[in-house]
N, C-alpha and C. Protein backbone atom coordinates (compact mmCIF):
# COMPACT_ATOMS: atom_id res chain seq x y z
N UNK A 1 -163.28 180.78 -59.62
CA UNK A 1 -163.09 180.44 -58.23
C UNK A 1 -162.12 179.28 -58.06
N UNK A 2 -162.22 178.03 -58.86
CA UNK A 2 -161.15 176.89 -58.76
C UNK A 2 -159.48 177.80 -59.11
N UNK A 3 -159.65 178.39 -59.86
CA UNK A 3 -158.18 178.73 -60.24
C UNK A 3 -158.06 179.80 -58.64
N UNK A 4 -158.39 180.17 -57.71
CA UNK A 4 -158.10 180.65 -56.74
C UNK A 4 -156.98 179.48 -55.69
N UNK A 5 -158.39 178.82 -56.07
CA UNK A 5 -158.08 177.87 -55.05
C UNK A 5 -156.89 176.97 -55.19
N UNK A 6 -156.70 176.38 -56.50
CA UNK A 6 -155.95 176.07 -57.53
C UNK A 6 -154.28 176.66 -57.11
N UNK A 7 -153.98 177.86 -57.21
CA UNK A 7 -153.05 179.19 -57.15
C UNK A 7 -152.27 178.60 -55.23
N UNK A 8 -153.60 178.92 -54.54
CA UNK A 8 -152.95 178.89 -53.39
C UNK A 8 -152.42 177.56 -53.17
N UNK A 9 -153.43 176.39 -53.60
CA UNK A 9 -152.34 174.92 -53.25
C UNK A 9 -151.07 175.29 -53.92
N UNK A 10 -151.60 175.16 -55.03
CA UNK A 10 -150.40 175.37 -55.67
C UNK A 10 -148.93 176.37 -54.96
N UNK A 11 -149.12 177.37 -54.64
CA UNK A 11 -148.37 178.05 -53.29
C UNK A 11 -147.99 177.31 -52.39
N UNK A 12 -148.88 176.93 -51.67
CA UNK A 12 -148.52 176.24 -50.65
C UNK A 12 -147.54 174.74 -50.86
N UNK A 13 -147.62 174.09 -51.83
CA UNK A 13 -147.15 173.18 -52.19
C UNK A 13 -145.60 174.02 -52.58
N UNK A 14 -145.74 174.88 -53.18
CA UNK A 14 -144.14 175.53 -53.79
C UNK A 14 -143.85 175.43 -52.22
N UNK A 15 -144.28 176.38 -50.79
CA UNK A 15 -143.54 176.55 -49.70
C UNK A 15 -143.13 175.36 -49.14
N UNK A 16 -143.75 174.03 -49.43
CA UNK A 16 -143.71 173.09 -48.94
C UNK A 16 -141.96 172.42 -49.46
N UNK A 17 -142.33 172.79 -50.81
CA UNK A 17 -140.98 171.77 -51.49
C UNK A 17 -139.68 172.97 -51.23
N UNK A 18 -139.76 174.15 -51.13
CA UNK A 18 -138.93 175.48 -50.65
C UNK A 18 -138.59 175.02 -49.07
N UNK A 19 -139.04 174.79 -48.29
CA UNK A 19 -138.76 174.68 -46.95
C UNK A 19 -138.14 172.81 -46.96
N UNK A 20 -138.51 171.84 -47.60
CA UNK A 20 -137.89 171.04 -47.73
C UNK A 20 -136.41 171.07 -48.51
N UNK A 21 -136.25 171.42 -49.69
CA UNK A 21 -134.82 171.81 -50.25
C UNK A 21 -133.56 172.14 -49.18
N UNK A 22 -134.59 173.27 -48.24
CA UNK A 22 -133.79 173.72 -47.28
C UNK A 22 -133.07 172.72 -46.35
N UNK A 23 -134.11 172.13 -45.71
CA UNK A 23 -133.10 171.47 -44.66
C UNK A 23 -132.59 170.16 -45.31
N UNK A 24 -132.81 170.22 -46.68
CA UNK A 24 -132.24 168.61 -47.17
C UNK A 24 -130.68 169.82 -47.37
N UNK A 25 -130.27 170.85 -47.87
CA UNK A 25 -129.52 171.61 -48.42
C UNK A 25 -128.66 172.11 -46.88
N UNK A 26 -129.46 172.27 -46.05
CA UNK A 26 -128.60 172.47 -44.62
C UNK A 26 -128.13 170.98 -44.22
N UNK A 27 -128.64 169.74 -44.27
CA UNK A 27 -128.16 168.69 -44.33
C UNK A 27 -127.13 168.58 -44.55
N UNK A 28 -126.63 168.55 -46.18
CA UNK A 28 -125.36 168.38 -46.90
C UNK A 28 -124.50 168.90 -46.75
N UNK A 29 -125.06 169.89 -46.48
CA UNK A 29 -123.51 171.39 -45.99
C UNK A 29 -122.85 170.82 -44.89
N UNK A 30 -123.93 170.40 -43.58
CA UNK A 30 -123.00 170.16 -42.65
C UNK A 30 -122.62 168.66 -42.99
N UNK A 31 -123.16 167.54 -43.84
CA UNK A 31 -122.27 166.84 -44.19
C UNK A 31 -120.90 167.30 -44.22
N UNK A 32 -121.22 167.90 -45.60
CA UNK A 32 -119.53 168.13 -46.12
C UNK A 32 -119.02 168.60 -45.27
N UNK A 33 -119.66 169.46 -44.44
CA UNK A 33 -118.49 170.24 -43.04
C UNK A 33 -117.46 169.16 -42.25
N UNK A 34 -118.39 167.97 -42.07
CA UNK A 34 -117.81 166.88 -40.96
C UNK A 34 -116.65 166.35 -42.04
N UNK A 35 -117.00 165.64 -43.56
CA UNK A 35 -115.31 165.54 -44.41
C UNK A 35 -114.65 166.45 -44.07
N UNK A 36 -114.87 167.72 -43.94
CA UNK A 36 -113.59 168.62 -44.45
C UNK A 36 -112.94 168.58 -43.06
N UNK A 37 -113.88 169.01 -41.80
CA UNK A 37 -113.15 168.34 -40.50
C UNK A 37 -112.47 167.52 -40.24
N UNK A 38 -113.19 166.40 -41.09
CA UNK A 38 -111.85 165.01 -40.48
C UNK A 38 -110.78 164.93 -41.65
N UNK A 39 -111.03 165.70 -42.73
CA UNK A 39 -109.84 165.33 -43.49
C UNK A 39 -108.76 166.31 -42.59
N UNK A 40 -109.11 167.92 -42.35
CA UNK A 40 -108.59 168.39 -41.15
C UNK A 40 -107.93 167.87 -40.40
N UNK A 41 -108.19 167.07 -39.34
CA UNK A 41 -108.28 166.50 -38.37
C UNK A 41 -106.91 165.52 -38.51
N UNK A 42 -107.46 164.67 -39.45
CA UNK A 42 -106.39 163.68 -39.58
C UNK A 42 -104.88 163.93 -40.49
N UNK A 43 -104.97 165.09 -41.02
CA UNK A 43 -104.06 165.95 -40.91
C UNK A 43 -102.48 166.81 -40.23
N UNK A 44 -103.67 167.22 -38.91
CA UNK A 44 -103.08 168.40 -38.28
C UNK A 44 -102.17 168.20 -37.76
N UNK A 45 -101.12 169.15 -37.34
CA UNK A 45 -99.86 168.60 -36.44
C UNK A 45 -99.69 168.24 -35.32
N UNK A 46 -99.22 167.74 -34.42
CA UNK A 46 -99.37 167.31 -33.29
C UNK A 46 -99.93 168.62 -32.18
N UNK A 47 -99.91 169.69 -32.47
CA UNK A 47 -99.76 170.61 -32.07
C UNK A 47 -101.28 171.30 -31.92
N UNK A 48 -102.01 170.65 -32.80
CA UNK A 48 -102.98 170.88 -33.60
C UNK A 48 -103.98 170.14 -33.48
N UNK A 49 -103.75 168.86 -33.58
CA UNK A 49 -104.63 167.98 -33.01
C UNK A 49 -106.24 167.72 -32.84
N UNK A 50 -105.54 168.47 -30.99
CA UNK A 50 -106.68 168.87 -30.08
C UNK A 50 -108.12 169.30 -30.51
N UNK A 51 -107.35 170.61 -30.89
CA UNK A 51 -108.70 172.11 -31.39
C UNK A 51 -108.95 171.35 -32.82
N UNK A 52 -108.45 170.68 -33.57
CA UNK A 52 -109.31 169.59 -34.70
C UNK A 52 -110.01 168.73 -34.53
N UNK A 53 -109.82 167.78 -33.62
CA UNK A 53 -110.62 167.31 -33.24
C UNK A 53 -112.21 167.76 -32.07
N UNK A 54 -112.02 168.77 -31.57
CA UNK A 54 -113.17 169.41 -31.29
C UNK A 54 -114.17 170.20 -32.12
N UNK A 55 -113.24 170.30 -33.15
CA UNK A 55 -113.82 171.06 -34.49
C UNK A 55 -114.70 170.25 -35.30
N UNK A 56 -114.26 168.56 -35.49
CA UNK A 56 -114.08 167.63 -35.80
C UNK A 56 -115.76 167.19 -35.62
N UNK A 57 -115.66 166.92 -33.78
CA UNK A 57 -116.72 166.64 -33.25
C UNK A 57 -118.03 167.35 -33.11
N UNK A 58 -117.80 168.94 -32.96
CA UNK A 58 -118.61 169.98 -33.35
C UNK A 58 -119.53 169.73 -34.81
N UNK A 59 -118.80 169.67 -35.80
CA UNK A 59 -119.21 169.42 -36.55
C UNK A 59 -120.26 168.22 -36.82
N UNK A 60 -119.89 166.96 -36.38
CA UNK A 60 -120.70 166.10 -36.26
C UNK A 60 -122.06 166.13 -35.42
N UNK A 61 -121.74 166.99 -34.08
CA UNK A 61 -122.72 167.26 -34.02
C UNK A 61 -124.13 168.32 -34.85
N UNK A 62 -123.50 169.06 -35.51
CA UNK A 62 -124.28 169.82 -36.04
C UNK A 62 -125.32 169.75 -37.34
N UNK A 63 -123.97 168.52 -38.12
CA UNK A 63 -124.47 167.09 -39.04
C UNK A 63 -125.71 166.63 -38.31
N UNK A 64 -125.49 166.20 -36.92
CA UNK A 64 -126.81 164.81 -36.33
C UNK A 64 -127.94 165.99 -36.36
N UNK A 65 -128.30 167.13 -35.76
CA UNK A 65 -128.95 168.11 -35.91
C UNK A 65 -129.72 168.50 -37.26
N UNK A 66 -128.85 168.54 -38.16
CA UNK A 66 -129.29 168.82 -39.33
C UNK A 66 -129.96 167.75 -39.97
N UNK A 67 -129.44 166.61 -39.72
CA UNK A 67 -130.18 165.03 -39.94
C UNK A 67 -131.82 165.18 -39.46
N UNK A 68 -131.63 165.30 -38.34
CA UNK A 68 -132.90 165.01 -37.71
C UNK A 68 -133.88 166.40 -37.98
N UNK A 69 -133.43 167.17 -38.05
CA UNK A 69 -134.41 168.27 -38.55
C UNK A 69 -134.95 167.77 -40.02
N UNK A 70 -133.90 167.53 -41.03
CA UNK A 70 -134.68 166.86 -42.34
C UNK A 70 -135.64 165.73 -42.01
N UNK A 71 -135.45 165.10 -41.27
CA UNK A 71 -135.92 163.50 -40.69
C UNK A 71 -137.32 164.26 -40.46
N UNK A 72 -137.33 164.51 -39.60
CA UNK A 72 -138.64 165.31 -38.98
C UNK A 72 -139.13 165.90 -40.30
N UNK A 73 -138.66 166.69 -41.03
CA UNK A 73 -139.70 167.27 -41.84
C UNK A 73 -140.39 166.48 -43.00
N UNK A 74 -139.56 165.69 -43.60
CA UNK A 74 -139.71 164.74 -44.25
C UNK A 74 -140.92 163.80 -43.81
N UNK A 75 -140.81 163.38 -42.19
CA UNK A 75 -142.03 162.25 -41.55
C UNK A 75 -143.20 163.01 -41.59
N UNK A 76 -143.20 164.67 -40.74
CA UNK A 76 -144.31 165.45 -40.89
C UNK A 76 -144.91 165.47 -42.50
N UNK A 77 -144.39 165.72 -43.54
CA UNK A 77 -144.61 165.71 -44.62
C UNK A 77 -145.28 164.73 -45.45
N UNK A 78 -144.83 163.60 -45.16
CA UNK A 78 -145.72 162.03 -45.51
C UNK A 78 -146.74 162.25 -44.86
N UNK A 79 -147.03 162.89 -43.82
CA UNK A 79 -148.70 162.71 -42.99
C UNK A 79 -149.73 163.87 -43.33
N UNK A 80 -148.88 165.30 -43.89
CA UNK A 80 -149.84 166.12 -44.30
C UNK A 80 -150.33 165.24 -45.71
């Protein structure tokens, strides 16, 4: 009966550190998205600019998003 019980923490603990990887791993991506934007960005031709820098900013936003979703899971996680 312990090794049941045993099995499922154990599970549950794998989904736990599986669903964390994730948004630490969606994190970084859109890190790197926002470098590759502004290296972009600061780049582009005058011509170009514009739509880089909205690309630029997009990105950052999607970075702060991805921040705070890890943030959150991470705080929930210290309290389970």
């Amino acid at each position: 009966m312990n090794l049941k019980r045993s099995s499922r923490g154990r599970a549950i603990r794998l989904e736990g550190l599986d669903a964390s990887l994730d948004t630490y791993m969606n994190w970084r991506d859109e890190s790197r998205a926002v470098d590759e934007c502004y290296r972009t960005w600061t780049v582009a031709a005058k011509g170009g600019r514009d739509i880089a820098f909205e690309r630029y900013v997009a990105a950052l936003d999607r970075e702060e998003r991805a921040a705070g979703g890890y943030r959150h899971f991470v705080e929930h996680a210290r309290v389970a």
